[in-house]
C-alpha atoms as a PDB file:
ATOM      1  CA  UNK A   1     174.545  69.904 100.064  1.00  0.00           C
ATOM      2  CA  UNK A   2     171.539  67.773  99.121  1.00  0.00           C
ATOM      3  CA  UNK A   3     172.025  64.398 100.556  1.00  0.00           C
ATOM      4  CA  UNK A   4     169.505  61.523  99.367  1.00  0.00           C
ATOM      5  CA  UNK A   5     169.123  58.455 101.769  1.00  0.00           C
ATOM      6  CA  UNK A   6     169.402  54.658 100.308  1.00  0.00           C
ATOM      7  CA  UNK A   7     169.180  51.781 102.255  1.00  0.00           C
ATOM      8  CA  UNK A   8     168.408  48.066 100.530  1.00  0.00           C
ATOM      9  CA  UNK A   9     165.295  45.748 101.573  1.00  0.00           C
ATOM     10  CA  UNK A  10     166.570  44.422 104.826  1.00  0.00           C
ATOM     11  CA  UNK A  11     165.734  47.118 106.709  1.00  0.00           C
ATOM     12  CA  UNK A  12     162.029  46.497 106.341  1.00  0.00           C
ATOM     13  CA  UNK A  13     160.954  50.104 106.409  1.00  0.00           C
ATOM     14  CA  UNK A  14     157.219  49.914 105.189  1.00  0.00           C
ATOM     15  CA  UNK A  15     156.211  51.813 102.027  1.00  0.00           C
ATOM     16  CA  UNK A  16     154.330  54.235 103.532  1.00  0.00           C
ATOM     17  CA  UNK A  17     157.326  55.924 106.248  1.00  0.00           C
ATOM     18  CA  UNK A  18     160.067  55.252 103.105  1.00  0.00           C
ATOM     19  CA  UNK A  19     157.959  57.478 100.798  1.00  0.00           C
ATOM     20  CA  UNK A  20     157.235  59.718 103.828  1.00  0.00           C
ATOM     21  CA  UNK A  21     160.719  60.352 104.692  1.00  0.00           C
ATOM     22  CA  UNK A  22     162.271  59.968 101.188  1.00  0.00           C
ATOM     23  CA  UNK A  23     163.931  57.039 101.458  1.00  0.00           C
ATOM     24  CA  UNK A  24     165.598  55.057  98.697  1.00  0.00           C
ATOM     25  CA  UNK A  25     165.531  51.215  98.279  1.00  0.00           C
ATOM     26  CA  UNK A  26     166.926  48.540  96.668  1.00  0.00           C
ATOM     27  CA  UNK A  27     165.363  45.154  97.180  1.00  0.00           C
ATOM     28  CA  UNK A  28     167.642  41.949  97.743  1.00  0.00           C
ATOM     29  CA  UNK A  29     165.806  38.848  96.168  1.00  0.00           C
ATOM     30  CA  UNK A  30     164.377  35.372  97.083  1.00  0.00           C
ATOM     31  CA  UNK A  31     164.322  32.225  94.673  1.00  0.00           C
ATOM     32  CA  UNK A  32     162.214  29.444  94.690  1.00  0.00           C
ATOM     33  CA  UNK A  33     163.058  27.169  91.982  1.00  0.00           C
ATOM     34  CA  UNK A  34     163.473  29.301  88.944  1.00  0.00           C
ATOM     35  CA  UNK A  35     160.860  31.998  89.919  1.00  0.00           C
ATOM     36  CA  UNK A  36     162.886  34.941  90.998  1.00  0.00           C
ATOM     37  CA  UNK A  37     160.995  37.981  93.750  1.00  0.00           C
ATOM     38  CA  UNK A  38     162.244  40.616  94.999  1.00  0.00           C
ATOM     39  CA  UNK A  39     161.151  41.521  98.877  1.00  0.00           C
ATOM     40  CA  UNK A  40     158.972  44.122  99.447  1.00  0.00           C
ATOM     41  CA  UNK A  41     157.907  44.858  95.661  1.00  0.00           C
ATOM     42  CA  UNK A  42     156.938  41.630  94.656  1.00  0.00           C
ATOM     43  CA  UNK A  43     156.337  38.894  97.135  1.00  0.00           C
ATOM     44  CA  UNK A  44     155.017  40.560 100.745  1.00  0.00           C
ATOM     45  CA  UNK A  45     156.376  38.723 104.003  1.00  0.00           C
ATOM     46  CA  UNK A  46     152.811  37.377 104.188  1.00  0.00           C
ATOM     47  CA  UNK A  47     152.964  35.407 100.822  1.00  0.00           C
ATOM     48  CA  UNK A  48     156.340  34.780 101.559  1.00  0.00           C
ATOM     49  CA  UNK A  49     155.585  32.559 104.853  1.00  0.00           C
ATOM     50  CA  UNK A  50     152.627  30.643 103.479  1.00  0.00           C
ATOM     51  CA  UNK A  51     154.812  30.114 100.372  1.00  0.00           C
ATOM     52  CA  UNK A  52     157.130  28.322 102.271  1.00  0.00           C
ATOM     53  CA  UNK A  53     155.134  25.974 103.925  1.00  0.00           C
ATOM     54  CA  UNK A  54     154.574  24.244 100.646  1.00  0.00           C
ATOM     55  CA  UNK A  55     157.866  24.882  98.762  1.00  0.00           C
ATOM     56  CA  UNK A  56     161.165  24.452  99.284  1.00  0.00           C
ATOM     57  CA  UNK A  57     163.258  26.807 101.189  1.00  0.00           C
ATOM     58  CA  UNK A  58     164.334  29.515  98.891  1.00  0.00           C
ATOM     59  CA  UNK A  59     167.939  30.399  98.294  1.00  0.00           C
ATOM     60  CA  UNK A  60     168.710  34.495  98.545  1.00  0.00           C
ATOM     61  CA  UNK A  61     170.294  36.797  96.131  1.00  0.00           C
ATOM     62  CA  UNK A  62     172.153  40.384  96.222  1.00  0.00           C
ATOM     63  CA  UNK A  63     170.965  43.091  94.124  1.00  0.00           C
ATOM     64  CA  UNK A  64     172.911  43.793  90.899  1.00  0.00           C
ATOM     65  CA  UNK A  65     175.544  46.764  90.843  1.00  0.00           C
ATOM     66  CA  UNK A  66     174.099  47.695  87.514  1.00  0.00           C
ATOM     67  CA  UNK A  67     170.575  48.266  89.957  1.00  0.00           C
ATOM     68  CA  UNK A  68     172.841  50.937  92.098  1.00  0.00           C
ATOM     69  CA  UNK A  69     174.542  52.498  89.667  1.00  0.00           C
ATOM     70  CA  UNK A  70     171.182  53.144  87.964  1.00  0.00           C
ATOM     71  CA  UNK A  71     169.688  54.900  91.127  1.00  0.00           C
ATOM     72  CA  UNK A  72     172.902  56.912  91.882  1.00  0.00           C
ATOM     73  CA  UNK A  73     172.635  58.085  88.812  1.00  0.00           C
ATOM     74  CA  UNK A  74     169.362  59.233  88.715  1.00  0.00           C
ATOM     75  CA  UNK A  75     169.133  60.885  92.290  1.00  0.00           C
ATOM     76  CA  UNK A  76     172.286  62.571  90.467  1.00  0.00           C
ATOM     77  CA  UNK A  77     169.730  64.588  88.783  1.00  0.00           C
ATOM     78  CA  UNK A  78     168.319  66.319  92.200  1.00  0.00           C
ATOM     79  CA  UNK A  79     171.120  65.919  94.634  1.00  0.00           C
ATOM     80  CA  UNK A  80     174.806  66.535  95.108  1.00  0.00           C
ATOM     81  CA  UNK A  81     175.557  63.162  97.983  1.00  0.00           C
ATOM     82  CA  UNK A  82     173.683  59.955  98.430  1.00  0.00           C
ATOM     83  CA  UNK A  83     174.106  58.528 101.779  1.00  0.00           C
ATOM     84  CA  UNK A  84     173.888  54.477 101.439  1.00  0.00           C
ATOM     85  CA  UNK A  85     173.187  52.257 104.494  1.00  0.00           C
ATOM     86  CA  UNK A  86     173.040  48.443 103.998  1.00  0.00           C
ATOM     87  CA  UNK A  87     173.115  44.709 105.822  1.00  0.00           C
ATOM     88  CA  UNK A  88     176.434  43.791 107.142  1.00  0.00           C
ATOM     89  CA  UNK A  89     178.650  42.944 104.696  1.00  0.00           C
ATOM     90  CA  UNK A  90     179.687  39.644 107.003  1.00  0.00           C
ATOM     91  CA  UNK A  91     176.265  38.024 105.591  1.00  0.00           C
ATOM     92  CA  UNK A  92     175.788  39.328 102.242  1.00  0.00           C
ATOM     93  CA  UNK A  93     177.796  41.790  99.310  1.00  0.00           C
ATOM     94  CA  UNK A  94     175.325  44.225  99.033  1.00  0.00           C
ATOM     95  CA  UNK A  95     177.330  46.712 100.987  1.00  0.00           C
ATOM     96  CA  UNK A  96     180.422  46.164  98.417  1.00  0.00           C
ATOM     97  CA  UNK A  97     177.726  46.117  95.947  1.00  0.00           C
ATOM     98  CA  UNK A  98     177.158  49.948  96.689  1.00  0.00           C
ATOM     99  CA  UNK A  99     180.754  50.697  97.006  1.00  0.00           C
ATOM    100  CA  UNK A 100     180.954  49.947  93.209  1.00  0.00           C
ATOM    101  CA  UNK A 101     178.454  51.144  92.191  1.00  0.00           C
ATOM    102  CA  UNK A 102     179.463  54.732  93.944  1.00  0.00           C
ATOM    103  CA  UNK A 103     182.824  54.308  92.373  1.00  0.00           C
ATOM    104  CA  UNK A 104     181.456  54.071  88.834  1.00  0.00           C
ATOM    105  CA  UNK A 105     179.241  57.110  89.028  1.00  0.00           C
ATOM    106  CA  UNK A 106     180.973  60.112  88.490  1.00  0.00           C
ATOM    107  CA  UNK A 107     178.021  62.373  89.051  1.00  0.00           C
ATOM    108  CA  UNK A 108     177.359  62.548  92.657  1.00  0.00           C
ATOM    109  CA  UNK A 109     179.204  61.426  95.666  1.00  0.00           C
ATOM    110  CA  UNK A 110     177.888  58.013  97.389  1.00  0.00           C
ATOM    111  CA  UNK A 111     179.116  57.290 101.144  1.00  0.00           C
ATOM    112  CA  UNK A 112     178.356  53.963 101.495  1.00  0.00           C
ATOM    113  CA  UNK A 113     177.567  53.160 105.209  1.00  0.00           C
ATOM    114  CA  UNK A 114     177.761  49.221 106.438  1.00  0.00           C
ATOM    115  CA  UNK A 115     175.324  49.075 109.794  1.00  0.00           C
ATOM    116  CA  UNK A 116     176.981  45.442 110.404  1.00  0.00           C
ATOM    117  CA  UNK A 117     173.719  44.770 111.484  1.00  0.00           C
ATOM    118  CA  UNK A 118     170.391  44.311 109.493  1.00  0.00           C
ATOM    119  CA  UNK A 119     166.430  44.005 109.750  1.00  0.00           C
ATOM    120  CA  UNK A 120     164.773  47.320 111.705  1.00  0.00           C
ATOM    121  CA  UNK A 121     168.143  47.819 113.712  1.00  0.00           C
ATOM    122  CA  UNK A 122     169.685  48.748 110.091  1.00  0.00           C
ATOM    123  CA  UNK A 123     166.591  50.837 109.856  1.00  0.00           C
ATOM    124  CA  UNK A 124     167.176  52.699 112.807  1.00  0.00           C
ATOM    125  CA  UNK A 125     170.696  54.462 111.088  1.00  0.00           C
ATOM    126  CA  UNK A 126     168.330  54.730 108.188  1.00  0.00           C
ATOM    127  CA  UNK A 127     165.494  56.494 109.831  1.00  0.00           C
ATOM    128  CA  UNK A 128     168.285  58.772 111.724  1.00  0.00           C
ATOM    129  CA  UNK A 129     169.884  59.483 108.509  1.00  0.00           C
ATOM    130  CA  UNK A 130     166.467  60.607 106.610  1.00  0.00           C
ATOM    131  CA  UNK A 131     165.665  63.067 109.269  1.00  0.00           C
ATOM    132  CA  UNK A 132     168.857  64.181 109.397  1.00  0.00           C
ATOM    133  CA  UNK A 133     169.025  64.635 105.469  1.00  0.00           C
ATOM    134  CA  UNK A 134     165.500  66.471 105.477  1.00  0.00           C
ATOM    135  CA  UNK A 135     167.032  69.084 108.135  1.00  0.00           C
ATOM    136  CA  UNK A 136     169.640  70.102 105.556  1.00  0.00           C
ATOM    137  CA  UNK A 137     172.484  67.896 107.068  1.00  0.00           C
ATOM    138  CA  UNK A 138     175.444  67.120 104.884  1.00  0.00           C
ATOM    139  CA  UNK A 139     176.766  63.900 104.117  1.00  0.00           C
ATOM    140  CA  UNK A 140     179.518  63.654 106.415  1.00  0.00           C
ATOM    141  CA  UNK A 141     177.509  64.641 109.140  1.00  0.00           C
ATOM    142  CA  UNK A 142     175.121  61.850 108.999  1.00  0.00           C
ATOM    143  CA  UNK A 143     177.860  59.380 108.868  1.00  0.00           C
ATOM    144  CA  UNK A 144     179.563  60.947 111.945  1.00  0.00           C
ATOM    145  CA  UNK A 145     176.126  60.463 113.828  1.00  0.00           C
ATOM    146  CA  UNK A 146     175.436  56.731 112.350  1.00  0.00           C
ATOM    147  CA  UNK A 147     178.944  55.954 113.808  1.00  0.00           C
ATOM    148  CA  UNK A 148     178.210  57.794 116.680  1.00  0.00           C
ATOM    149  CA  UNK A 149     174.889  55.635 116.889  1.00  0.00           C
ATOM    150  CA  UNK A 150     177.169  52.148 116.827  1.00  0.00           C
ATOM    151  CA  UNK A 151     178.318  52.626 119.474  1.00  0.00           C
ATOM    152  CA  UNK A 152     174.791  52.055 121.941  1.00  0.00           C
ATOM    153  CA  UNK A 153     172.869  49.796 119.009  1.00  0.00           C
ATOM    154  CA  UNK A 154     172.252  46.275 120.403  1.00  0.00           C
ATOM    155  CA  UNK A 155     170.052  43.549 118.689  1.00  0.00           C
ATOM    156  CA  UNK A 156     169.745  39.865 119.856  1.00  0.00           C
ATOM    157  CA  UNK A 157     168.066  36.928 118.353  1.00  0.00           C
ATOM    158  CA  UNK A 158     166.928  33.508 118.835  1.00  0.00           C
ATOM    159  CA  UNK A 159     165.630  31.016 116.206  1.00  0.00           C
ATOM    160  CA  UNK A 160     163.076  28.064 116.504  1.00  0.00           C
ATOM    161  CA  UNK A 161     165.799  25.940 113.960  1.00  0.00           C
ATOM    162  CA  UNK A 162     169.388  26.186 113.398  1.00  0.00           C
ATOM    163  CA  UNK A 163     169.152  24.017 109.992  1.00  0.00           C
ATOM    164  CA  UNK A 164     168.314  27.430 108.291  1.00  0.00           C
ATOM    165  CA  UNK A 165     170.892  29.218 109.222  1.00  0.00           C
ATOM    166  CA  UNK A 166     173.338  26.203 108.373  1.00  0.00           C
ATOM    167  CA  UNK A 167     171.713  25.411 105.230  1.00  0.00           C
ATOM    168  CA  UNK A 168     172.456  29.085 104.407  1.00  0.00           C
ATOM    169  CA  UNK A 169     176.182  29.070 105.454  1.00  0.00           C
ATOM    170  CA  UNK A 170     175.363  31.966 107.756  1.00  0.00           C
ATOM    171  CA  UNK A 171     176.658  29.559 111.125  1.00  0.00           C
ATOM    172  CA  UNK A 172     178.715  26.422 111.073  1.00  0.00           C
ATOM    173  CA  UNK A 173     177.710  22.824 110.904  1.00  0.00           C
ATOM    174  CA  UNK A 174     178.870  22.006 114.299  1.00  0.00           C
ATOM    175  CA  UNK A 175     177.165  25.312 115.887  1.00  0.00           C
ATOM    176  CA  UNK A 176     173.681  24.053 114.147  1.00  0.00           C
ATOM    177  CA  UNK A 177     174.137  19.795 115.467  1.00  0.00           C
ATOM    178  CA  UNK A 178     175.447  21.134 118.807  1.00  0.00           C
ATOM    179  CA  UNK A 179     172.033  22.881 119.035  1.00  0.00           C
ATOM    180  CA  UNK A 180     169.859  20.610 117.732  1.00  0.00           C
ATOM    181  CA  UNK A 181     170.933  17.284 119.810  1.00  0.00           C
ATOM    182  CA  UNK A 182     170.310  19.962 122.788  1.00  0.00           C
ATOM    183  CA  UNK A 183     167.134  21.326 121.734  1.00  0.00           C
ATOM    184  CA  UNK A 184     168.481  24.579 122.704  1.00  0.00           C
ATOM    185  CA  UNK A 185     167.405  27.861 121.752  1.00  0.00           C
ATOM    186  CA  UNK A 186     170.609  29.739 120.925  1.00  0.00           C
ATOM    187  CA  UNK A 187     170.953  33.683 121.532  1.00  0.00           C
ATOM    188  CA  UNK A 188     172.671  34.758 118.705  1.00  0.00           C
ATOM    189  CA  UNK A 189     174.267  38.273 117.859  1.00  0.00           C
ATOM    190  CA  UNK A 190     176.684  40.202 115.230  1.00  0.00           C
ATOM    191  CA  UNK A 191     179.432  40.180 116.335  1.00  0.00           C
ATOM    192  CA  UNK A 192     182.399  41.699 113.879  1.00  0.00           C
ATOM    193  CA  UNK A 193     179.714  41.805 110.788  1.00  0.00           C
ATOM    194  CA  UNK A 194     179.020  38.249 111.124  1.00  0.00           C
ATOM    195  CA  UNK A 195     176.123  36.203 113.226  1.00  0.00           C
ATOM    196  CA  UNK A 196     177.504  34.308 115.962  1.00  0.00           C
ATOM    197  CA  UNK A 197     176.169  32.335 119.171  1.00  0.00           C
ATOM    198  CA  UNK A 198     176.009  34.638 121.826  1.00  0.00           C
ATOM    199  CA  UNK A 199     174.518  32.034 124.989  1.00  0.00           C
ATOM    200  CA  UNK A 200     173.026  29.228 124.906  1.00  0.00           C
ATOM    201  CA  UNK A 201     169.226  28.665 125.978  1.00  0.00           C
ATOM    202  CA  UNK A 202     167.161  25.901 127.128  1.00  0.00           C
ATOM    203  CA  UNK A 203     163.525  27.242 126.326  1.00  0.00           C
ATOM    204  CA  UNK A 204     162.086  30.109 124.262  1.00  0.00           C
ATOM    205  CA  UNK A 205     160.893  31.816 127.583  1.00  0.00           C
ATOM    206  CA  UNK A 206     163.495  31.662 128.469  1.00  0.00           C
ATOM    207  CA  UNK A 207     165.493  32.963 125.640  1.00  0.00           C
ATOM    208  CA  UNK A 208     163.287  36.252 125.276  1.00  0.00           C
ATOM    209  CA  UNK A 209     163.801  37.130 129.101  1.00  0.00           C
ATOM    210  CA  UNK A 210     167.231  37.101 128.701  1.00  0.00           C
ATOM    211  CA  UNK A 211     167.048  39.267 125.960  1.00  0.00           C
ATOM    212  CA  UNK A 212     164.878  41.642 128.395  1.00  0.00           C
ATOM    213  CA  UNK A 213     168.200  41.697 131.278  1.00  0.00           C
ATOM    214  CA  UNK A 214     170.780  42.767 128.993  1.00  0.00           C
ATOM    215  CA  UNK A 215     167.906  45.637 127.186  1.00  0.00           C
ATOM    216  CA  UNK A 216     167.859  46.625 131.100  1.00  0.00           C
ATOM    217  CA  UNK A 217     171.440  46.584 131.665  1.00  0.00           C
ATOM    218  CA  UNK A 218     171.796  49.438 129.111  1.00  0.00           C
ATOM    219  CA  UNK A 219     168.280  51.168 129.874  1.00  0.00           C
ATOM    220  CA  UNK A 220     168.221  51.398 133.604  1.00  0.00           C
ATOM    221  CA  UNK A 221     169.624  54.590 133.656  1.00  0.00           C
ATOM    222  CA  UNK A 222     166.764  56.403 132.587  1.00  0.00           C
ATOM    223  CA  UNK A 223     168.211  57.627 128.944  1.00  0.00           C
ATOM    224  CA  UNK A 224     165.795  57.574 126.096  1.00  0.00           C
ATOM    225  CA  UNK A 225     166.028  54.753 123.691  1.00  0.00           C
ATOM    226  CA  UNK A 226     163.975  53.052 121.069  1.00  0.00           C
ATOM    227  CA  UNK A 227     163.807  49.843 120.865  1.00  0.00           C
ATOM    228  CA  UNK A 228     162.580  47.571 118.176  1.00  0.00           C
ATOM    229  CA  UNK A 229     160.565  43.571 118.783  1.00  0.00           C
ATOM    230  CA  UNK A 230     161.492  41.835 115.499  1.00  0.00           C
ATOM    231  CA  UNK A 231     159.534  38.464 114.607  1.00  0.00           C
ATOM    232  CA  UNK A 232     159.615  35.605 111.401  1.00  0.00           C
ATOM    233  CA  UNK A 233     155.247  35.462 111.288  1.00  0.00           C
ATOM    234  CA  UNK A 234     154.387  36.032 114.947  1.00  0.00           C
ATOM    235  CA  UNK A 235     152.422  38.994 114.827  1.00  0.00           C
ATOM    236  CA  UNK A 236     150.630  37.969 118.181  1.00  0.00           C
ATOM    237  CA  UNK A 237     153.688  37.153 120.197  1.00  0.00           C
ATOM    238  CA  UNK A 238     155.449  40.300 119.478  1.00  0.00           C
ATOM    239  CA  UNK A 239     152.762  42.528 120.158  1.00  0.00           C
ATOM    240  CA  UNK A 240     151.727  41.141 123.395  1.00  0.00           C
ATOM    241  CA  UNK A 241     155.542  41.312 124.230  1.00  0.00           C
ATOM    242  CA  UNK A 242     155.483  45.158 123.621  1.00  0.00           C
ATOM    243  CA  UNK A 243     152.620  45.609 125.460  1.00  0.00           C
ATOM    244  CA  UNK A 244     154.347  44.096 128.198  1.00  0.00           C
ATOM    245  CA  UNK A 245     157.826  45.730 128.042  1.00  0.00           C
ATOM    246  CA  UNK A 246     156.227  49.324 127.175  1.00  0.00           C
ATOM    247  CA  UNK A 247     154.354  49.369 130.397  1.00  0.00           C
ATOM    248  CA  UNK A 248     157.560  48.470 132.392  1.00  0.00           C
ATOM    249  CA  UNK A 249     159.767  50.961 130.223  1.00  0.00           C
ATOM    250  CA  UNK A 250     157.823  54.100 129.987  1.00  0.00           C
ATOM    251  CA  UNK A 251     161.350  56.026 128.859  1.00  0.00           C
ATOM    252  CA  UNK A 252     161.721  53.878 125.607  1.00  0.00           C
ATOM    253  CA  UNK A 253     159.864  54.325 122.645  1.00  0.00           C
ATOM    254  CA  UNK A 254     158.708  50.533 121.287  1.00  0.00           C
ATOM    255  CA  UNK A 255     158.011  49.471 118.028  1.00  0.00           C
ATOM    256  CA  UNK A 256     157.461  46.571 116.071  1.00  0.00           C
ATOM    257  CA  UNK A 257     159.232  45.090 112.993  1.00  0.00           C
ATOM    258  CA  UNK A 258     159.340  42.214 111.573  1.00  0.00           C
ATOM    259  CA  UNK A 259     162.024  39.245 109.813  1.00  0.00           C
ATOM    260  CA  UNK A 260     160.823  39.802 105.908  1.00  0.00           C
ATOM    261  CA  UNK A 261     161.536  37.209 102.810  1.00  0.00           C
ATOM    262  CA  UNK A 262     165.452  37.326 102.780  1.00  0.00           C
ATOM    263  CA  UNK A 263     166.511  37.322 106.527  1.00  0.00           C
ATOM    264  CA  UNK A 264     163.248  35.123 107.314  1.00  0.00           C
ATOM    265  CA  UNK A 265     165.042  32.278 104.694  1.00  0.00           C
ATOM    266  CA  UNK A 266     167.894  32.277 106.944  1.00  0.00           C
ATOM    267  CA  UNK A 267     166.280  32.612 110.170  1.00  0.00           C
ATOM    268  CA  UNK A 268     163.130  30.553 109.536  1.00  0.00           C
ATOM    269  CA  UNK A 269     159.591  31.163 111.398  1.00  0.00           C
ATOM    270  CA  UNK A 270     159.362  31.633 114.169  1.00  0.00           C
ATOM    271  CA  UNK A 271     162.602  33.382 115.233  1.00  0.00           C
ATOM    272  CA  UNK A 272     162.258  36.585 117.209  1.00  0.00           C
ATOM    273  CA  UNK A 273     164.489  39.538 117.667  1.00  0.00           C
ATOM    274  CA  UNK A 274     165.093  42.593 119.868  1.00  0.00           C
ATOM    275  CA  UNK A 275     167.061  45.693 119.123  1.00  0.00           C
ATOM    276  CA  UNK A 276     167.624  49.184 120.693  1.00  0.00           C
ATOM    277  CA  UNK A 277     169.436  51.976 120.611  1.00  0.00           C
ATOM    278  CA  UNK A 278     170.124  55.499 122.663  1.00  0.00           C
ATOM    279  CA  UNK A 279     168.099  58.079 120.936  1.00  0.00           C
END
């Protein structure tokens, strides 16, 4: 079988490795006012930070299942399965989207895969799932090895400012004034498709080293991971962090990602984020 790979915006895979490895997207939108962009084809992360400093925040939107059902059906025309990874469907409906969509096409067979996860950690099943695809894999393979894959992804995440993430309904208003009267710098996590606190954290530093113990707990053994530095505009930061953690983890292969328009509305600048997973 000839399996095509879809994934949506979220997992901020850059142009250039999507059309590389064949990878389908769908973009999820941001709206400021009435002006309507979708990430990644028509408002960059750049323009999307400096935007906000003068705007309001923006609200976010799911792509249409009239915009799936229109892909499906055309990657109908050159393959027999489409495998379909998305954001967890705690935070947004653009994994149900795709499970319509794929039930209103009658021409090819859509697996719809939820990585209850999202940014470059959603991109790692996607990634896994293209070069699986290209080597001839079927569709029920690939799933078996993204579940397979579940089971050792981690990702962890702190935010400069909990009012985005309340503002957004993503965490509760108590979580967000609990945080804020403490001036703490919650560690947050999915946990059962949804983002919850995972510790709390005085300081930043201090917040990013923790994130660096429980990477260790899982890597000391020597396995080969990769492992993924997220950031909301702090280009700097992130890649002076790699530097760091590549010399002291010579059996994990870095790279570095970053929080685009949608997730970055909910998250805010500023917020960094670290993800891994056994290769």
């Amino acid at each position: 079988m000839k399996t095509a790979v879809v994934t949506d915006s979220t997992a901020y895979i850059p142009k250039d490795l999507r059309e590389k490895l064949n990878i389908h997207m769908i973009p999820l939108s941001v709206i400021f006012g009435n002006e309507t962009y979708q990430e990644e084809v028509e408002i960059t992360v750049a323009d999307f930070y400096e935007e906000v400093k003068h705007k309001e925040l923006p609200t976010t939107s799911q792509p249409p299942v009239g915009q799936f059902a229109e892909l499906f059906e055309q990657l109908s025309k050159d393959y027999d399965a489409v495998v379909s990874i998305h954001l967890s469907s705690g935070i947004s409906g653009t994994f149900q989207g795709a499970v319509t969509a794929g039930s209103m096409v009658e021409e090819i067979q859509v697996f719809p895969f939820d990585s209850e996860i999202s940014c470059m950690v959603q991109g790692f099943y996607v990634l896994e799932a293209a070069e699986l695809a290209a080597a001839g894999k079927g569709p029920q393979e690939i799933v078996e090895r993204l579940e397979e894959m579940k089971k050792s992804i981690r990702a962890y995440f702190m935010v400069d400012n909990l009012s985005h993430l309340q503002r957004g309904g993503r965490l509760s208003s108590a979580q967000a004034l609990i945080g804020s009267l403490l001036q703490v710098k919650p560690l947050l996590h999915f946990e059962d498709k949804k983002i919850v606190p995972f510790e709390k954290i005085r300081t930043r530093k201090k917040a990013m080293k923790r994130m660096v113990d429980l990477f260790w707990e899982d890597v000391k053994s020597g396995e080969p991971y990769k492992a993924v530095i997220i950031h909301a505009n702090r280009e700097e930061e992130a890649r002076e962090w790699k530097a760091e953690l590549a010399a002291a983890y010579p059996n994990v292969e870095f790279m570095i990602s970053y929080f685009g328009p949608v997730i970055g509305t909910h998250l805010g600048e500023g917020a960094m984020g670290f993800g891994w997973v056994k290769k």
